[in-house]
PDB file of N, CA and C in Angstrom:
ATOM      1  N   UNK A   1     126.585 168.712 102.724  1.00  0.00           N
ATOM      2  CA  UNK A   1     128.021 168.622 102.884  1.00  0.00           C
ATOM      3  C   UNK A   1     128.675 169.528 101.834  1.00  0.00           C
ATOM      4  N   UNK A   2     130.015 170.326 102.468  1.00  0.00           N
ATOM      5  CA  UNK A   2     130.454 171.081 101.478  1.00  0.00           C
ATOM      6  C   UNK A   2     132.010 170.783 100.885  1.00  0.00           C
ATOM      7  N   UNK A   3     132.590 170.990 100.256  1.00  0.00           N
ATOM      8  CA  UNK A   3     133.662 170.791  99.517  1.00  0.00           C
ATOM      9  C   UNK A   3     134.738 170.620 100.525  1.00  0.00           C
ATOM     10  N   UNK A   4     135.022 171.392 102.062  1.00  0.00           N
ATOM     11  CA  UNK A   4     136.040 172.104 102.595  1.00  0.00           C
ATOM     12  C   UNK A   4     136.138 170.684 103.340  1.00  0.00           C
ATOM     13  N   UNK A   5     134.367 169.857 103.446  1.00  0.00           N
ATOM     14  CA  UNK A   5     134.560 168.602 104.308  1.00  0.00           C
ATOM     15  C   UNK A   5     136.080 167.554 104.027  1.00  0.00           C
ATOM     16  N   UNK A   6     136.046 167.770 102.568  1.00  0.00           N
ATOM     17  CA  UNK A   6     136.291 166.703 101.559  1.00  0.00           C
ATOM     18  C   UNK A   6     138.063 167.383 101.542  1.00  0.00           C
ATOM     19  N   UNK A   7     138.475 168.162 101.401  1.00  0.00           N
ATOM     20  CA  UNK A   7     139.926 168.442 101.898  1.00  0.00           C
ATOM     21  C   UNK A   7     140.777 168.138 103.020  1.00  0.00           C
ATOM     22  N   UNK A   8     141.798 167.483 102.646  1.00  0.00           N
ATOM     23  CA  UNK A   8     142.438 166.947 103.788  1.00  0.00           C
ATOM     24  C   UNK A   8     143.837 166.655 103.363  1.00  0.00           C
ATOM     25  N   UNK A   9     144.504 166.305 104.412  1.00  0.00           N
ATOM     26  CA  UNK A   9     146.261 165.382 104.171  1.00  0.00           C
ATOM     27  C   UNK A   9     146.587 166.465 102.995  1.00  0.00           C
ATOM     28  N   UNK A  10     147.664 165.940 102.021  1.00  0.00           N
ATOM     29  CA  UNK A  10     148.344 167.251 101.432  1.00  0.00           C
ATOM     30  C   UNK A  10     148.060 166.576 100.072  1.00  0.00           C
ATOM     31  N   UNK A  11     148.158 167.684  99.146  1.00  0.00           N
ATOM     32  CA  UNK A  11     147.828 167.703  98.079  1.00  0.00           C
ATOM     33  C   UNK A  11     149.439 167.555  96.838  1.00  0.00           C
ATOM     34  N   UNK A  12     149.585 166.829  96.241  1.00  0.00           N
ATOM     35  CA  UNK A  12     150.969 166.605  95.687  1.00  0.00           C
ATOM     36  C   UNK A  12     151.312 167.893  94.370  1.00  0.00           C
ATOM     37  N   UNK A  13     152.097 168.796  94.502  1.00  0.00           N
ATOM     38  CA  UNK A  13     152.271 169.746  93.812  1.00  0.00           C
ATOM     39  C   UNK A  13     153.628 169.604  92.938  1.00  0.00           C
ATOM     40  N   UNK A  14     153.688 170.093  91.723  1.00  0.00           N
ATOM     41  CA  UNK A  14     154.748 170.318  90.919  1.00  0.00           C
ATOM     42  C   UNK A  14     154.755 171.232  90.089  1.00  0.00           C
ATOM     43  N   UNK A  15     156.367 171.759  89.427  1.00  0.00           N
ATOM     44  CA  UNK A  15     156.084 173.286  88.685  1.00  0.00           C
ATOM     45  C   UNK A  15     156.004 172.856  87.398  1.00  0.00           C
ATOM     46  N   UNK A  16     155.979 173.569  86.695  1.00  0.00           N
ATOM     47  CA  UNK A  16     155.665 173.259  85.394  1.00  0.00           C
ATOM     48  C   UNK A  16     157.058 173.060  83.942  1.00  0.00           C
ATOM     49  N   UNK A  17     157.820 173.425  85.167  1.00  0.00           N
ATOM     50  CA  UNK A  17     159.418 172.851  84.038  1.00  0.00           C
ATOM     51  C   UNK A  17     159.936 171.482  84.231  1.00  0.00           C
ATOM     52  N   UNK A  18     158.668 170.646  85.345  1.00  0.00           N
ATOM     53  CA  UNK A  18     159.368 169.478  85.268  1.00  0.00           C
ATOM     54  C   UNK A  18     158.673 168.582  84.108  1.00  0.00           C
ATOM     55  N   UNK A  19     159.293 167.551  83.972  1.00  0.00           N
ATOM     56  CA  UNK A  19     159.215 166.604  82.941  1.00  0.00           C
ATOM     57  C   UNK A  19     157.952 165.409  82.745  1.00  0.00           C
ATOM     58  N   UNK A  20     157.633 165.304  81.954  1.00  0.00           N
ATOM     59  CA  UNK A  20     156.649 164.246  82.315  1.00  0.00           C
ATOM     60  C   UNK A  20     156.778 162.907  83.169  1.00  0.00           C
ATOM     61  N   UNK A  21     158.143 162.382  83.090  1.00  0.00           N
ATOM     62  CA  UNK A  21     158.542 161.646  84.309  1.00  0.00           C
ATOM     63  C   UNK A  21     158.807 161.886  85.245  1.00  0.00           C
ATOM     64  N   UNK A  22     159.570 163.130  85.540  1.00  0.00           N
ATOM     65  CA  UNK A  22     158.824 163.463  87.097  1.00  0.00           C
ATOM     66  C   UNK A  22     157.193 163.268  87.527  1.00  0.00           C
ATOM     67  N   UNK A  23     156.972 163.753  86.789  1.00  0.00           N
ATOM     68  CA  UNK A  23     155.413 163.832  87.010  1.00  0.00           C
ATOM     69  C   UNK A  23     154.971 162.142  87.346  1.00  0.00           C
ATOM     70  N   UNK A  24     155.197 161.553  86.437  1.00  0.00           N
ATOM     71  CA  UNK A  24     154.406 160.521  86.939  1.00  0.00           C
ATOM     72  C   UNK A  24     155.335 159.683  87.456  1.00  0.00           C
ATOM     73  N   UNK A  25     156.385 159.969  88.377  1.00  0.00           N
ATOM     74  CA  UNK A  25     157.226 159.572  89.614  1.00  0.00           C
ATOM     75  C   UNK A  25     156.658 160.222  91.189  1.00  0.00           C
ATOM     76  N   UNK A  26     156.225 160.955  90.695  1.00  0.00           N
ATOM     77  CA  UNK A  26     155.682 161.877  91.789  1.00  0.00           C
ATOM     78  C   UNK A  26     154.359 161.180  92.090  1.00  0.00           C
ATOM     79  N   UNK A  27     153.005 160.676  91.039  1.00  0.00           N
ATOM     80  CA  UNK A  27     152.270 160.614  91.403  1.00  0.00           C
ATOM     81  C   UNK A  27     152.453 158.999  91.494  1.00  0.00           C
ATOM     82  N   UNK A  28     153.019 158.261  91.305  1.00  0.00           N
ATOM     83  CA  UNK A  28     153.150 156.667  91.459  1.00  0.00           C
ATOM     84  C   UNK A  28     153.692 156.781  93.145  1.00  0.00           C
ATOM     85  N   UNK A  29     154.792 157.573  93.502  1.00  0.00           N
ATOM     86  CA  UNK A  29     154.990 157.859  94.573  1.00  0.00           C
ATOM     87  C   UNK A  29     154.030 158.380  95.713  1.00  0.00           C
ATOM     88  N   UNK A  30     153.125 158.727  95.541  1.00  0.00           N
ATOM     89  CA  UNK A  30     152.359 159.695  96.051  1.00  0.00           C
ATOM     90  C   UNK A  30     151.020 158.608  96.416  1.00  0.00           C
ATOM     91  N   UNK A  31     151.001 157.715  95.213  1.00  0.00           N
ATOM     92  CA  UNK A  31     149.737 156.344  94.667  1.00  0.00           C
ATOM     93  C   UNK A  31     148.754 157.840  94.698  1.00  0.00           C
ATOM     94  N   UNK A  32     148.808 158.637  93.717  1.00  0.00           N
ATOM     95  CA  UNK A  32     147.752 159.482  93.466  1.00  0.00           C
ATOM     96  C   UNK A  32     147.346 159.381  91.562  1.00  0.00           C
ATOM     97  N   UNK A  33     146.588 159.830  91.171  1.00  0.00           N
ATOM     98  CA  UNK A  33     146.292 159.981  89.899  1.00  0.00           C
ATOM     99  C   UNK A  33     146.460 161.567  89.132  1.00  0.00           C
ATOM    100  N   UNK A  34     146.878 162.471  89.871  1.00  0.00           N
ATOM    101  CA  UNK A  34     146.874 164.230  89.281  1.00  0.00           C
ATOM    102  C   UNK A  34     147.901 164.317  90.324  1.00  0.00           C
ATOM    103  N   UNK A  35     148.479 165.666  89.789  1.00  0.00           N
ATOM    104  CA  UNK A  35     149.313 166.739  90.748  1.00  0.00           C
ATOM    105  C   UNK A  35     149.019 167.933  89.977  1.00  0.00           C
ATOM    106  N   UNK A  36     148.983 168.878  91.317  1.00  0.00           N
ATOM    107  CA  UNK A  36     148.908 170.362  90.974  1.00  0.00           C
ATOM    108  C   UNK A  36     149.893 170.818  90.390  1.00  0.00           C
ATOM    109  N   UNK A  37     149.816 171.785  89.897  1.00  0.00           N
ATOM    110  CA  UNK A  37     150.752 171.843  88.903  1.00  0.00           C
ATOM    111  C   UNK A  37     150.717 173.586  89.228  1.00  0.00           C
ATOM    112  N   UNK A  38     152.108 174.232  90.207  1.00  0.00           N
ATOM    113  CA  UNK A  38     151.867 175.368  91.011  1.00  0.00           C
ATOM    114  C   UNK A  38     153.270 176.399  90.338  1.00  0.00           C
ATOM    115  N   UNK A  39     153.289 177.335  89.824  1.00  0.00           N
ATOM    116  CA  UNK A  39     153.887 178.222  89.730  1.00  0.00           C
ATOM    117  C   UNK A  39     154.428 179.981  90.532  1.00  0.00           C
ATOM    118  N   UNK A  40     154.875 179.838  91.059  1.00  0.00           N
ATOM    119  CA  UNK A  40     154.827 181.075  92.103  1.00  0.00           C
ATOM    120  C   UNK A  40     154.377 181.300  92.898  1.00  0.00           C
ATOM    121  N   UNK A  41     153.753 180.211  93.350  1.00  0.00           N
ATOM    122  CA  UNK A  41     152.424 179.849  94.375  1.00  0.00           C
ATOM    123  C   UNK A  41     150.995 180.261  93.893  1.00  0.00           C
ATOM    124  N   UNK A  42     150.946 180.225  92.507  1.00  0.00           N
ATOM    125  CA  UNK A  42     149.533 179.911  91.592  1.00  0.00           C
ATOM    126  C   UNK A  42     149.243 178.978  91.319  1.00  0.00           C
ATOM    127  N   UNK A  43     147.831 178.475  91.265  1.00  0.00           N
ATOM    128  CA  UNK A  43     147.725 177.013  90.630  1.00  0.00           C
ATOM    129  C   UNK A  43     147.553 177.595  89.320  1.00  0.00           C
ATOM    130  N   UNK A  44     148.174 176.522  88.139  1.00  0.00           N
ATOM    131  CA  UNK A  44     148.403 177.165  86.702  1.00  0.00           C
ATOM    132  C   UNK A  44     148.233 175.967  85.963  1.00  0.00           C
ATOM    133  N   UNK A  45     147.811 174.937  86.854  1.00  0.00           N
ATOM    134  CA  UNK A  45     147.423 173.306  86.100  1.00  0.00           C
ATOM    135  C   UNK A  45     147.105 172.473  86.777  1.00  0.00           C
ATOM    136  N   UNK A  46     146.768 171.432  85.751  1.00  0.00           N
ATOM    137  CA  UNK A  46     146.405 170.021  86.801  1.00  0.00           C
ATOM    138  C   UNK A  46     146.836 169.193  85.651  1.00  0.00           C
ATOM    139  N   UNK A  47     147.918 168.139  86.106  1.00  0.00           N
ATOM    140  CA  UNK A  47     148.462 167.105  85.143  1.00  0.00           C
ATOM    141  C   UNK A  47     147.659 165.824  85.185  1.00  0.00           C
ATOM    142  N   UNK A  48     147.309 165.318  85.089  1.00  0.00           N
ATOM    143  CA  UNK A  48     146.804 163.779  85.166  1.00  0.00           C
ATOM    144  C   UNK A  48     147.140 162.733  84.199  1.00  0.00           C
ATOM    145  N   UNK A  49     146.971 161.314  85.153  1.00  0.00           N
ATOM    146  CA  UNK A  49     147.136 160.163  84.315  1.00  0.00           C
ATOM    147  C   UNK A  49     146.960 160.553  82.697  1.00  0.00           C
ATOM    148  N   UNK A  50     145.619 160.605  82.914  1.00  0.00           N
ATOM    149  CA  UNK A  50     145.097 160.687  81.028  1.00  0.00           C
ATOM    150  C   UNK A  50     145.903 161.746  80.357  1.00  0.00           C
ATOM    151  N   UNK A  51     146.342 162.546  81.228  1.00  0.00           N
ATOM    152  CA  UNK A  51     147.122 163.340  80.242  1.00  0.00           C
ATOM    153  C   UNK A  51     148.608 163.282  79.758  1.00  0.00           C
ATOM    154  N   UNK A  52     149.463 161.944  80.613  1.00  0.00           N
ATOM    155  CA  UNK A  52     149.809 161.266  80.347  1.00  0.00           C
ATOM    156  C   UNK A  52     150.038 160.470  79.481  1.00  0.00           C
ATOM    157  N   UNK A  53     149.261 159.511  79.588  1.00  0.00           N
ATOM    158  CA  UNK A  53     148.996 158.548  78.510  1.00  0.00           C
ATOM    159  C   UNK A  53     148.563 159.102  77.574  1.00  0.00           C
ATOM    160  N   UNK A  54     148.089 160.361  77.143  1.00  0.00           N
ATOM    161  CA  UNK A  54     148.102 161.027  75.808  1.00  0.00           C
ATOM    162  C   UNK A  54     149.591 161.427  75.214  1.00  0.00           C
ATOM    163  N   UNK A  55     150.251 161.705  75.984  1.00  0.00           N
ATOM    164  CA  UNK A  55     151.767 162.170  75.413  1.00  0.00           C
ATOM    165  C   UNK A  55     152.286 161.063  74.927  1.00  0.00           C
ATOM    166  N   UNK A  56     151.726 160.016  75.726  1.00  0.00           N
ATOM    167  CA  UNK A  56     152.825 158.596  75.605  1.00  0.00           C
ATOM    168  C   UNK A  56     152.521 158.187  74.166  1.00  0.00           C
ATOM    169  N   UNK A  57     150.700 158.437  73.809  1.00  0.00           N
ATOM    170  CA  UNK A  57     150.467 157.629  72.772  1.00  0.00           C
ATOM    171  C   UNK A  57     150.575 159.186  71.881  1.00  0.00           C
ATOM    172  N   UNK A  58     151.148 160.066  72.009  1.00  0.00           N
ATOM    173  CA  UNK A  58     151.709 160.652  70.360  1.00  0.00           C
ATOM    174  C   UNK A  58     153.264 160.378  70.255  1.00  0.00           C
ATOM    175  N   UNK A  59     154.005 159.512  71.212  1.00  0.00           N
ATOM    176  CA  UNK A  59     155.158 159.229  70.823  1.00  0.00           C
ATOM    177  C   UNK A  59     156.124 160.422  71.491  1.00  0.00           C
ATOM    178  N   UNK A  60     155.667 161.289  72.533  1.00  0.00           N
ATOM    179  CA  UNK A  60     156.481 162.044  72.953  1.00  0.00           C
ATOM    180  C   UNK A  60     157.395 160.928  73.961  1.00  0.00           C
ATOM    181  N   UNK A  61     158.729 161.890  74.461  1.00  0.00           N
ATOM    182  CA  UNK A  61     160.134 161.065  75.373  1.00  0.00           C
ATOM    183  C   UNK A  61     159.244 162.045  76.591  1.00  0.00           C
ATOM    184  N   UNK A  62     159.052 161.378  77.664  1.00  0.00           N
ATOM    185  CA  UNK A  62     158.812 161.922  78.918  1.00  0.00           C
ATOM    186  C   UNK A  62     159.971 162.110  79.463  1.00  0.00           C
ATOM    187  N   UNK A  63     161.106 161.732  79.219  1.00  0.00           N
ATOM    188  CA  UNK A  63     162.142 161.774  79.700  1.00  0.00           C
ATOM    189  C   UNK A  63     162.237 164.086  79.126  1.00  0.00           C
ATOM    190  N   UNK A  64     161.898 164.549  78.396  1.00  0.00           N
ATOM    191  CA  UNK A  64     161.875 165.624  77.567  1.00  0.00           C
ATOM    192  C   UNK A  64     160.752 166.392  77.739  1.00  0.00           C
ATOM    193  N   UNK A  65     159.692 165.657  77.492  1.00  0.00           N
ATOM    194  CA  UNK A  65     158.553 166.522  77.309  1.00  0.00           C
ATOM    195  C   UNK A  65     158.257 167.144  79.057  1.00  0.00           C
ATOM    196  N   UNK A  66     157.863 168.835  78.706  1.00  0.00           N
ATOM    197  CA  UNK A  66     157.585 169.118  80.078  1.00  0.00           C
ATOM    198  C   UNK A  66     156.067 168.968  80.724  1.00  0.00           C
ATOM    199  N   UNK A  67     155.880 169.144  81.989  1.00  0.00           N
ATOM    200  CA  UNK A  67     154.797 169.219  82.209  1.00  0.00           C
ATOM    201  C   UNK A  67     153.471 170.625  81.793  1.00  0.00           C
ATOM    202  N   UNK A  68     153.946 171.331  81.579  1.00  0.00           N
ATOM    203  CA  UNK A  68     153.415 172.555  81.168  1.00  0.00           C
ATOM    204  C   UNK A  68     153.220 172.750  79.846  1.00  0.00           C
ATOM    205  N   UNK A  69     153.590 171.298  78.929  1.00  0.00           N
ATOM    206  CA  UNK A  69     152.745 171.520  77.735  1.00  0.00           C
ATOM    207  C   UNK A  69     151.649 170.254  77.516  1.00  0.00           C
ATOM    208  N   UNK A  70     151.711 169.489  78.633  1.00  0.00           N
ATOM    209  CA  UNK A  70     150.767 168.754  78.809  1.00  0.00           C
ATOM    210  C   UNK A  70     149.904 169.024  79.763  1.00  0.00           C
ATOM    211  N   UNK A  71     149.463 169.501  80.366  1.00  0.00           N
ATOM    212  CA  UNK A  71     148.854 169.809  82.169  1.00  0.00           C
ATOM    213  C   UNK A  71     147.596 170.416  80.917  1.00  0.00           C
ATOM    214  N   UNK A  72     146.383 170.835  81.947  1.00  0.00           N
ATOM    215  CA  UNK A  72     145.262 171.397  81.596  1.00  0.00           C
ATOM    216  C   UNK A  72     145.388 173.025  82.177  1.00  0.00           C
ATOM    217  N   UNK A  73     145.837 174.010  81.289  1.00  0.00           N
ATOM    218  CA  UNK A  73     145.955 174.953  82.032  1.00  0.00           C
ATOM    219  C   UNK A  73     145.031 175.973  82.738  1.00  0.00           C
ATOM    220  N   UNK A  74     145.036 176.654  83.449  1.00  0.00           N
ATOM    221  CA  UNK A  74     143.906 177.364  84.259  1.00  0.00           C
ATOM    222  C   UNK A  74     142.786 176.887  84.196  1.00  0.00           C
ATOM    223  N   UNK A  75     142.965 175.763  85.536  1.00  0.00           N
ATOM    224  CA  UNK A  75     141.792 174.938  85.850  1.00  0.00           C
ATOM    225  C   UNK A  75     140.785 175.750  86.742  1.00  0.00           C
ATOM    226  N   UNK A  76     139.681 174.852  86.311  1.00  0.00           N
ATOM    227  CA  UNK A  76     138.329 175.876  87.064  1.00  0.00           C
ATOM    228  C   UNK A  76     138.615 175.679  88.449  1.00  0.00           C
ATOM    229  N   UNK A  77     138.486 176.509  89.436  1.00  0.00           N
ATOM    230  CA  UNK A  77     138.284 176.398  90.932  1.00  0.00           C
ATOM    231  C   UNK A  77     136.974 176.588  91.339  1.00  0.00           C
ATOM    232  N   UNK A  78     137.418 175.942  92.853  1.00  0.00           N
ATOM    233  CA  UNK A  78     135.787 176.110  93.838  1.00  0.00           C
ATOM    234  C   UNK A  78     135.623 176.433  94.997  1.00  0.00           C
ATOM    235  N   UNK A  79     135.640 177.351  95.295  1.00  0.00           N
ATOM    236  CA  UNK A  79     135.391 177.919  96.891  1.00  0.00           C
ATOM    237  C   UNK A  79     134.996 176.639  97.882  1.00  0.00           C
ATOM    238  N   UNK A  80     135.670 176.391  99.145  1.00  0.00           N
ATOM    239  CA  UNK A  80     135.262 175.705 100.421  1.00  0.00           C
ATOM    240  C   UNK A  80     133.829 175.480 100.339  1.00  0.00           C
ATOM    241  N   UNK A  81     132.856 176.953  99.836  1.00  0.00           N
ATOM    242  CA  UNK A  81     131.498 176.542 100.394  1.00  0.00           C
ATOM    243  C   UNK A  81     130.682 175.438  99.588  1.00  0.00           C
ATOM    244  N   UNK A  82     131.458 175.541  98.281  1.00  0.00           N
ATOM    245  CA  UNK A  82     130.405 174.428  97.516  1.00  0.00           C
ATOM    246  C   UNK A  82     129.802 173.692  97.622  1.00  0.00           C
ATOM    247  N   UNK A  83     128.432 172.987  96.802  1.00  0.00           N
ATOM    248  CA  UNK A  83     128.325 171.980  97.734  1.00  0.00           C
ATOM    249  C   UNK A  83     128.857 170.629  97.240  1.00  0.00           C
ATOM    250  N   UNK A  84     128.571 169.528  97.643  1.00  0.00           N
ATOM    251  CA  UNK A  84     128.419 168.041  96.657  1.00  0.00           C
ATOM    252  C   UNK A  84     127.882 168.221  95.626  1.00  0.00           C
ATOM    253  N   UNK A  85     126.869 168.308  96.195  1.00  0.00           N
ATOM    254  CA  UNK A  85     125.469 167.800  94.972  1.00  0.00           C
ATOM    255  C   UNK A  85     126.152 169.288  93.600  1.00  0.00           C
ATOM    256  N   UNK A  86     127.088 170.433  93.846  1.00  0.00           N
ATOM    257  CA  UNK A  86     127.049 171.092  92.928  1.00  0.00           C
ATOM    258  C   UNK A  86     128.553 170.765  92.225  1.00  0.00           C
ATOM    259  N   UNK A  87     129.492 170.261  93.057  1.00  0.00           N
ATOM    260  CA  UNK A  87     130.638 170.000  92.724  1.00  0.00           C
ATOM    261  C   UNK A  87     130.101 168.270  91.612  1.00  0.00           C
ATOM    262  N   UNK A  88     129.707 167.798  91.937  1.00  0.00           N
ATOM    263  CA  UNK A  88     129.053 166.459  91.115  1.00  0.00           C
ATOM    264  C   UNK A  88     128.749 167.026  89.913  1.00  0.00           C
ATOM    265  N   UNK A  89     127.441 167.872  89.990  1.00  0.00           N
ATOM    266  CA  UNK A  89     127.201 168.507  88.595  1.00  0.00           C
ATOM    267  C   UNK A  89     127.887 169.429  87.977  1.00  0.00           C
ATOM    268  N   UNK A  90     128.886 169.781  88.147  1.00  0.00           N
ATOM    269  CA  UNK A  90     129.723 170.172  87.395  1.00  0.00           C
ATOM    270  C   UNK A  90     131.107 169.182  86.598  1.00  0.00           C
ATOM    271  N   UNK A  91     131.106 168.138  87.323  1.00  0.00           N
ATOM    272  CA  UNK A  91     131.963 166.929  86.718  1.00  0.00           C
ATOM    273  C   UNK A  91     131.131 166.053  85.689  1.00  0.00           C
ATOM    274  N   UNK A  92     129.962 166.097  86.066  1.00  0.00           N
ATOM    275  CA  UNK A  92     129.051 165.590  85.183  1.00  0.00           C
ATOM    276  C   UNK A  92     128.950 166.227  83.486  1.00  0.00           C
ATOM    277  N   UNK A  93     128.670 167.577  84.061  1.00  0.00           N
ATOM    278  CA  UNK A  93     128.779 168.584  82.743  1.00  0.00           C
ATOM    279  C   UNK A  93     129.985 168.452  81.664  1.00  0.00           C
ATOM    280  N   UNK A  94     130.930 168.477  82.504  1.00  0.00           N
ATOM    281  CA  UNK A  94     132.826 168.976  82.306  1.00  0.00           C
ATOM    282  C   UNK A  94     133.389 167.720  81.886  1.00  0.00           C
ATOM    283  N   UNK A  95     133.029 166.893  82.360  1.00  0.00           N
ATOM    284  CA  UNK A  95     133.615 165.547  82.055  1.00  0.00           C
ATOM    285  C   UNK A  95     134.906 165.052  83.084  1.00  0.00           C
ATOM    286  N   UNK A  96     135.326 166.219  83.801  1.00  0.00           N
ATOM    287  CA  UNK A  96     136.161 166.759  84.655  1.00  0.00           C
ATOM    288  C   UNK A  96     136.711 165.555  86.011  1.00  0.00           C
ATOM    289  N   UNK A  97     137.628 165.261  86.733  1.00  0.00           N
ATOM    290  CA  UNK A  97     137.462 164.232  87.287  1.00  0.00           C
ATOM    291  C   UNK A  97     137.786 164.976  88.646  1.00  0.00           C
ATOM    292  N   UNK A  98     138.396 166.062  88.674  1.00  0.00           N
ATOM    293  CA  UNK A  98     139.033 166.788  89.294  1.00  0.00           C
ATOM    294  C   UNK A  98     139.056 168.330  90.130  1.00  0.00           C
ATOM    295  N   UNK A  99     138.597 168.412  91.490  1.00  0.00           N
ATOM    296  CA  UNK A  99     137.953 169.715  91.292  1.00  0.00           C
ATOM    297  C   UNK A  99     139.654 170.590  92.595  1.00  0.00           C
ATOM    298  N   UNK A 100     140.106 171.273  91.808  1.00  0.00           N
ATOM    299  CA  UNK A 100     140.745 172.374  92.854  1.00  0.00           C
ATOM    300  C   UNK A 100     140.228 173.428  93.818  1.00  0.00           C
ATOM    301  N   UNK A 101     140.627 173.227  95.170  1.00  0.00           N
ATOM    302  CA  UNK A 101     139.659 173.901  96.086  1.00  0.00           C
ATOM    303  C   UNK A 101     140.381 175.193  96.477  1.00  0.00           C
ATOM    304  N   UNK A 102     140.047 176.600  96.119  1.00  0.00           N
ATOM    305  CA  UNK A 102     140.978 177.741  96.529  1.00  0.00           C
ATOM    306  C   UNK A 102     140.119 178.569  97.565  1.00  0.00           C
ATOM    307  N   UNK A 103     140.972 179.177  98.418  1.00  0.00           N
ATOM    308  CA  UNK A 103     140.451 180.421  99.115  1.00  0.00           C
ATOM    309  C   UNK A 103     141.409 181.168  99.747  1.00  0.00           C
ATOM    310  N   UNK A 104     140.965 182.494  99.317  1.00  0.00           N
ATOM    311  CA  UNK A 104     141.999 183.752  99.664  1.00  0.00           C
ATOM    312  C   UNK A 104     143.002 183.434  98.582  1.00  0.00           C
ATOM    313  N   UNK A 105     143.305 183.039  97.123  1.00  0.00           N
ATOM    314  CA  UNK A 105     144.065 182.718  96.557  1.00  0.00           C
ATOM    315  C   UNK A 105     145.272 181.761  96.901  1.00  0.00           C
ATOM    316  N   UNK A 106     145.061 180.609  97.062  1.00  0.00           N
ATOM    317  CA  UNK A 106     145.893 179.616  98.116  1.00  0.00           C
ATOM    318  C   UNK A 106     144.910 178.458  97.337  1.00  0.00           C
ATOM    319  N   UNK A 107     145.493 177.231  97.324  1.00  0.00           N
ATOM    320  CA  UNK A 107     145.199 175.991  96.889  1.00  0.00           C
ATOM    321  C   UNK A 107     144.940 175.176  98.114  1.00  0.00           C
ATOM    322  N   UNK A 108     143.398 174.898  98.341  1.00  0.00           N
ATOM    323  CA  UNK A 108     143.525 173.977 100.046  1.00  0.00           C
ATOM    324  C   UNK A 108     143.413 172.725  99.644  1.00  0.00           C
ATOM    325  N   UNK A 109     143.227 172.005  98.196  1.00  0.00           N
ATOM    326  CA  UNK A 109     143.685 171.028  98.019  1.00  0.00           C
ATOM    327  C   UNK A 109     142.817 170.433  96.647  1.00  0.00           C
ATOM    328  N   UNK A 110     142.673 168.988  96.167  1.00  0.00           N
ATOM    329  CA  UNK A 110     141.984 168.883  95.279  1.00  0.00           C
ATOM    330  C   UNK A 110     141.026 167.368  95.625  1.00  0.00           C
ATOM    331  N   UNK A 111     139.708 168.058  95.396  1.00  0.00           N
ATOM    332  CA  UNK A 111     138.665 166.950  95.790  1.00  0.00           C
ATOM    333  C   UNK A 111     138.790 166.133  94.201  1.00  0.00           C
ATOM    334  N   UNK A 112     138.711 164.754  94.732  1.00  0.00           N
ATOM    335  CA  UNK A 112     138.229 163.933  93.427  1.00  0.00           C
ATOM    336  C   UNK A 112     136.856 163.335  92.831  1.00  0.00           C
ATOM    337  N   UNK A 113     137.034 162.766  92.062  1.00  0.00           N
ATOM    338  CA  UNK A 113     135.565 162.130  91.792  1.00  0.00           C
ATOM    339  C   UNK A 113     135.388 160.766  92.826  1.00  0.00           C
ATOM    340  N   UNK A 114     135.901 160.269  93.427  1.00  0.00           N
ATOM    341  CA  UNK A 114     136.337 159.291  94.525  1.00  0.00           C
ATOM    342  C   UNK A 114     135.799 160.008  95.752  1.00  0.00           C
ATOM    343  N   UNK A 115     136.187 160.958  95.988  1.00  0.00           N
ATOM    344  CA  UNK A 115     136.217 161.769  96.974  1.00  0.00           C
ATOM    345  C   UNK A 115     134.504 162.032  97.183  1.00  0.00           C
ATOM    346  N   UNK A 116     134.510 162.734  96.203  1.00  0.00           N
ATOM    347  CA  UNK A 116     132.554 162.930  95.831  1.00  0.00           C
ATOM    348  C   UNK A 116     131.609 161.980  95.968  1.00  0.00           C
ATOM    349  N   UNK A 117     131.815 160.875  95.302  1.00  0.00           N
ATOM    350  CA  UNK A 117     131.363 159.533  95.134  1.00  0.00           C
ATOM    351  C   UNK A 117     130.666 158.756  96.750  1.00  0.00           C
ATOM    352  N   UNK A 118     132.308 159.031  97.544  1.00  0.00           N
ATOM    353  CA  UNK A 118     132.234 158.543  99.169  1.00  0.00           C
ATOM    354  C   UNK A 118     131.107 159.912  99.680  1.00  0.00           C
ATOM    355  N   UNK A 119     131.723 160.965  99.414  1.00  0.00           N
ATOM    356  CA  UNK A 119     130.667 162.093 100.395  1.00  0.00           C
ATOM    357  C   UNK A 119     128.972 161.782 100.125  1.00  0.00           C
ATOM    358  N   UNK A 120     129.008 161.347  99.357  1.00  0.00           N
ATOM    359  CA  UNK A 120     127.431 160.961  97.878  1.00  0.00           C
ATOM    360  C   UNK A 120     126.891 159.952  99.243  1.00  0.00           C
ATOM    361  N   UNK A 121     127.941 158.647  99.553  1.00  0.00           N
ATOM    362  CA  UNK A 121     127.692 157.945 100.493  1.00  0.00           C
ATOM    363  C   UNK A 121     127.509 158.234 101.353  1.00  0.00           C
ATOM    364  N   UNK A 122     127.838 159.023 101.671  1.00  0.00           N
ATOM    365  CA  UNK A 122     127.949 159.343 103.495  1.00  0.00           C
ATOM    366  C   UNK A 122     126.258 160.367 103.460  1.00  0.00           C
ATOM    367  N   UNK A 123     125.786 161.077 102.486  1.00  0.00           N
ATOM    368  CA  UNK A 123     124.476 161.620 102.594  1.00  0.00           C
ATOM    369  C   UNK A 123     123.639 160.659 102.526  1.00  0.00           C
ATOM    370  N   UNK A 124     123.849 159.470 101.872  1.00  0.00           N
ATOM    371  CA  UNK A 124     122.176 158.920 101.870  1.00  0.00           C
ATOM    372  C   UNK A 124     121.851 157.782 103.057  1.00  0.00           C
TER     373      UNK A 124
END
C-alpha cells in the first residue's frame, strides 16, 4: 500500500500571519490535530497541537502570537508513491507524527500516524 491510498477528504490549511488562536479554532473546528500551514500556494509548515501547547506553556497570548513563529518550518514531504512500511520508518526515526503528501508541487494532503497505524491494519 502506498501513501496516495491514505489521502483523502480535504486537508485544513492556514497562512502563516494567522494567530495561534485561529489556529487552534480551525483545528477544534475541523476535530483535527495539525493544519497546513500554506503560503502562496507553498506548503511552508505544519502547526500542531504540541506546538501549541508549547507556546501556551512559555506564556505566549495566542490571541498575538502568530502561527509562523510557531509551525515547524519546511516540512519534509513524500511523493504519492511511498510506501507504508517506509512512511512508518521514517516517523519512527523523526519522531514525526505527520507526513505531507506533494506532487507536481501541490499539497494532496497530510497522512497521519492514525492514518498509518489503520493502513498497518488493513496489510496484515
Amino acid at each position: 500500500m502506498r501513501l496516495h491510498t491514505l489521502v483523502g477528504g480535504s486537508t485544513e490549511i492556514i497562512g502563516p500571519e494567522l494567530t495561534l488562536a485561529d489556529a487552534a479554532e480551525s483545528m477544534a473546528d475541523q476535530e483535527v490535530d495539525y493544519v497546513a500551514v500554506i503560503d502562496n500556494r507553498d506548503l511552508v509548515g505544519i502547526l500542531t497541537e504540541h506546538d501549541i501547547v508549547l507556546a501556551i506553556a512559555e506564556g505566549v497570548d495566542s490571541d498575538e502570537a502568530l502561527v509562523s513563529e510557531w509551525m515547524s518550518e519546511a516540512p519534509d514531504t513524500f511523493a504519492p508513491d511511498v510506501t507504508i512500511q517506509e512512511g512508518v520508518a521514517w516517523l519512527l526515526e523523526t519522531g514525526y507524527r505527520h507526513l505531507p503528501v506533494m506532487a507536481d508541487g501541490e499539497l494532496l494532503g497530510v497522512v497521519t500516524i492514525r492514518d498509518l497505524m489503520w493502513a498497518q491494519t488493513q496489510q496484515d
